[in-house]
C-alpha atoms as a PDB file:
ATOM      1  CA  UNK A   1      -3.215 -63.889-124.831  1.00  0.00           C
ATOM      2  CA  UNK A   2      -2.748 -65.054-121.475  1.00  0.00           C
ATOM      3  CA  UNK A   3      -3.671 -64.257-117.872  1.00  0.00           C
ATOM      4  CA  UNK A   4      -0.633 -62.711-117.491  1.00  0.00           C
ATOM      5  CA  UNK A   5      -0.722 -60.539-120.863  1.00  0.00           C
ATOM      6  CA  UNK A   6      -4.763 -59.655-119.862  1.00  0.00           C
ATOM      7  CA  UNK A   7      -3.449 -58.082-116.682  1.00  0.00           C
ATOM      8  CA  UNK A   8      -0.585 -56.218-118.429  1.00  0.00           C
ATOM      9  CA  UNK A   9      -3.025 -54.551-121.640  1.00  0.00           C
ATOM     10  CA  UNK A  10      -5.734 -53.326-118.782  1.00  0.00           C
ATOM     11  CA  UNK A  11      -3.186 -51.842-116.505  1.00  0.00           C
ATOM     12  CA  UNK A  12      -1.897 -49.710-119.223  1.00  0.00           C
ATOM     13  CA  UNK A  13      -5.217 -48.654-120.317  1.00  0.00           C
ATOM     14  CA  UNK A  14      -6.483 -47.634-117.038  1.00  0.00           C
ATOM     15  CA  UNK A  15      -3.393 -46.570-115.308  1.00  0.00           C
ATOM     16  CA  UNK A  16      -4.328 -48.919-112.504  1.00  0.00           C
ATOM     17  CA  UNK A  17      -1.534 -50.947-110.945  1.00  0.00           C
ATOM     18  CA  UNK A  18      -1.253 -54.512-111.951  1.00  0.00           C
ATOM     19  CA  UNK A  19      -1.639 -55.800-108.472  1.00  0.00           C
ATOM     20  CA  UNK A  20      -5.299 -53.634-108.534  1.00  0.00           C
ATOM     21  CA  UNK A  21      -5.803 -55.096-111.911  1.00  0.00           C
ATOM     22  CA  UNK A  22      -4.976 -58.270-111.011  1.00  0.00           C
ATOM     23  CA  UNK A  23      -7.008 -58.459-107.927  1.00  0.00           C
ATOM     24  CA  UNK A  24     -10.165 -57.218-109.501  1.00  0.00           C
ATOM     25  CA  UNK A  25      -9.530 -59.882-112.182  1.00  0.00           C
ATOM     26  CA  UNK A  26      -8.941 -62.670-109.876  1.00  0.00           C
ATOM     27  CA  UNK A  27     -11.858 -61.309-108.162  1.00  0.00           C
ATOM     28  CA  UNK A  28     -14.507 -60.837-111.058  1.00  0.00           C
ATOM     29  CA  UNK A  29     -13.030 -64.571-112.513  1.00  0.00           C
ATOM     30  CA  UNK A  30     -14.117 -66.050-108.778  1.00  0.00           C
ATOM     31  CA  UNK A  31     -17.272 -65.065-108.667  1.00  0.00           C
ATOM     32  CA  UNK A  32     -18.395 -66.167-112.312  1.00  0.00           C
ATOM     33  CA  UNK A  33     -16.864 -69.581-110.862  1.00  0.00           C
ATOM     34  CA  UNK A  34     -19.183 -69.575-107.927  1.00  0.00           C
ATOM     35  CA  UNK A  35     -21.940 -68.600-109.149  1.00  0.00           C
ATOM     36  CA  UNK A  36     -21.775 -71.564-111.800  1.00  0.00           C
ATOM     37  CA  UNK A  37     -20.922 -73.770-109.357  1.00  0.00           C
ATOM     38  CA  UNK A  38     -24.476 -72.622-107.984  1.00  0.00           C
ATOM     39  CA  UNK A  39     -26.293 -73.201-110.848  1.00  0.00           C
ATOM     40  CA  UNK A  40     -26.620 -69.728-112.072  1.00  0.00           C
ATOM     41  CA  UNK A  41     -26.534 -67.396-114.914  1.00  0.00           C
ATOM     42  CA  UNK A  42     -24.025 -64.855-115.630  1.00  0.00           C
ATOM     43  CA  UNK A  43     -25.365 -62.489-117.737  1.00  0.00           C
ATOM     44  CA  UNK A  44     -22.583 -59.546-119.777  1.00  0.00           C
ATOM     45  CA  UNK A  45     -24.969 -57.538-121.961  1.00  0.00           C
ATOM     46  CA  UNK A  46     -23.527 -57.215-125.309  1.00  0.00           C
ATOM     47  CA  UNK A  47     -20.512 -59.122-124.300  1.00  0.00           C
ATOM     48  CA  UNK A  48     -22.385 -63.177-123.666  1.00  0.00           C
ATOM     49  CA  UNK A  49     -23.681 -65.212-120.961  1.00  0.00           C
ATOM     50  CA  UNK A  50     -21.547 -68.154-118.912  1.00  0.00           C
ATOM     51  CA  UNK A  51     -23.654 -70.832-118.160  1.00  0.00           C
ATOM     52  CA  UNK A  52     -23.725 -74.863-117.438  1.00  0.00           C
ATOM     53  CA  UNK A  53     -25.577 -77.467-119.453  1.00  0.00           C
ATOM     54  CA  UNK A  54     -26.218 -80.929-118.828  1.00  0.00           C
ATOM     55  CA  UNK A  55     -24.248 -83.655-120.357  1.00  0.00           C
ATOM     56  CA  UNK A  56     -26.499 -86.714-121.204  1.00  0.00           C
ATOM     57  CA  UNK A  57     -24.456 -89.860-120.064  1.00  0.00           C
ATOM     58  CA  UNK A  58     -23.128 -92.222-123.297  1.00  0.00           C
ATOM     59  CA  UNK A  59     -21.392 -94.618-124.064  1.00  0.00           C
ATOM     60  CA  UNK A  60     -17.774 -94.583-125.724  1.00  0.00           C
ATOM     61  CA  UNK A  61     -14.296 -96.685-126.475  1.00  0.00           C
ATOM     62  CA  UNK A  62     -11.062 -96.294-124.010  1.00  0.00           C
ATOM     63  CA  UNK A  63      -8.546 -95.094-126.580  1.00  0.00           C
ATOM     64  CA  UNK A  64      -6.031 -97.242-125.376  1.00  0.00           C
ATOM     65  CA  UNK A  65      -7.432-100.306-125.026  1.00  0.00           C
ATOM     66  CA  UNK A  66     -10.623 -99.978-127.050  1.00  0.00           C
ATOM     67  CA  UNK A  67     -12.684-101.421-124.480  1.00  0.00           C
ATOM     68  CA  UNK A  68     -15.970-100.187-124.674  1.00  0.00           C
ATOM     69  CA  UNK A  69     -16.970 -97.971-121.098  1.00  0.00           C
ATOM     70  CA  UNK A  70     -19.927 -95.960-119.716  1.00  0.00           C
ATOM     71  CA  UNK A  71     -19.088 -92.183-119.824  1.00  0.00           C
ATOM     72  CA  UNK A  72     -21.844 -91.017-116.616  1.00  0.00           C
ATOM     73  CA  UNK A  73     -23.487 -87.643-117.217  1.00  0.00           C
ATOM     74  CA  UNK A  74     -22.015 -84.128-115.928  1.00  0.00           C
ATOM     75  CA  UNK A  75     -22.747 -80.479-115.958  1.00  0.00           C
ATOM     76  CA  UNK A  76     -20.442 -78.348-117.889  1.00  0.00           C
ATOM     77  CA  UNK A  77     -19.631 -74.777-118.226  1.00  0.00           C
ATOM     78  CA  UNK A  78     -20.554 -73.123-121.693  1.00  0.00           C
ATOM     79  CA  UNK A  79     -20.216 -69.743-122.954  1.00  0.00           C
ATOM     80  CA  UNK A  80     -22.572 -67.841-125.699  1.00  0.00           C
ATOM     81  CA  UNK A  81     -21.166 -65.171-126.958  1.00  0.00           C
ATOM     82  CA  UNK A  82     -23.518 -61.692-126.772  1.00  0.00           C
ATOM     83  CA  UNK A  83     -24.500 -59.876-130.609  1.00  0.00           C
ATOM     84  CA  UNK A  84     -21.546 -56.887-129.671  1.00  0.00           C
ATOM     85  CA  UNK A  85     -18.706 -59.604-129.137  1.00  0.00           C
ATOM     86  CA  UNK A  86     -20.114 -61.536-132.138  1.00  0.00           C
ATOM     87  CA  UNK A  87     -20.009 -58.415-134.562  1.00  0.00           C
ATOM     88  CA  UNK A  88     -16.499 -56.904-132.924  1.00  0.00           C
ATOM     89  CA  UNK A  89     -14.953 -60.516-134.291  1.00  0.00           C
ATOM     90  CA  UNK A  90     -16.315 -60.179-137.604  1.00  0.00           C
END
């Protein structure tokens, strides 16, 4: 499922318009990216938690050349899934 199909499968449950749906999507999507970008926690009980870790630098092989490089260390966005999503998927 896409963006596209997301938007389509909540306007028909609602009844909302797809532009509505779309712009509370966009909206809801934005400000999960900002607040990681912050360094925050967003929390959906039962449904999981977005968050970033640290990644420890290392050191690894260019694939095309197979010259050894230094990979530095970043922050990345993870996702844990909450105990409802986990048992709706089983």
């Amino acid at each position: 499922m896409n963006k596209t199909d997301l938007v389509n499968n909540i306007s028909e449950k609602s009844g909302l318009a797809k532009k509505d749906v779309e712009a509370v999507l966009n909206g809801v999507l934005g400000e999960i990216t900002d607040a990681l970008a912050q360094g925050d926690k967003v929390q959906l009980i039962g449904f999981g938690t977005f968050e970033t870790r640290k990644r420890s630098g290392r050191s690894g092989r260019n694939p095309q050349t197979g010259t050894p490089i230094e990979i530095p260390e970043s922050t990345v966005p993870a996702f844990k899934a909450g105990n409802k999503l986990k048992e709706a998927v089983n």
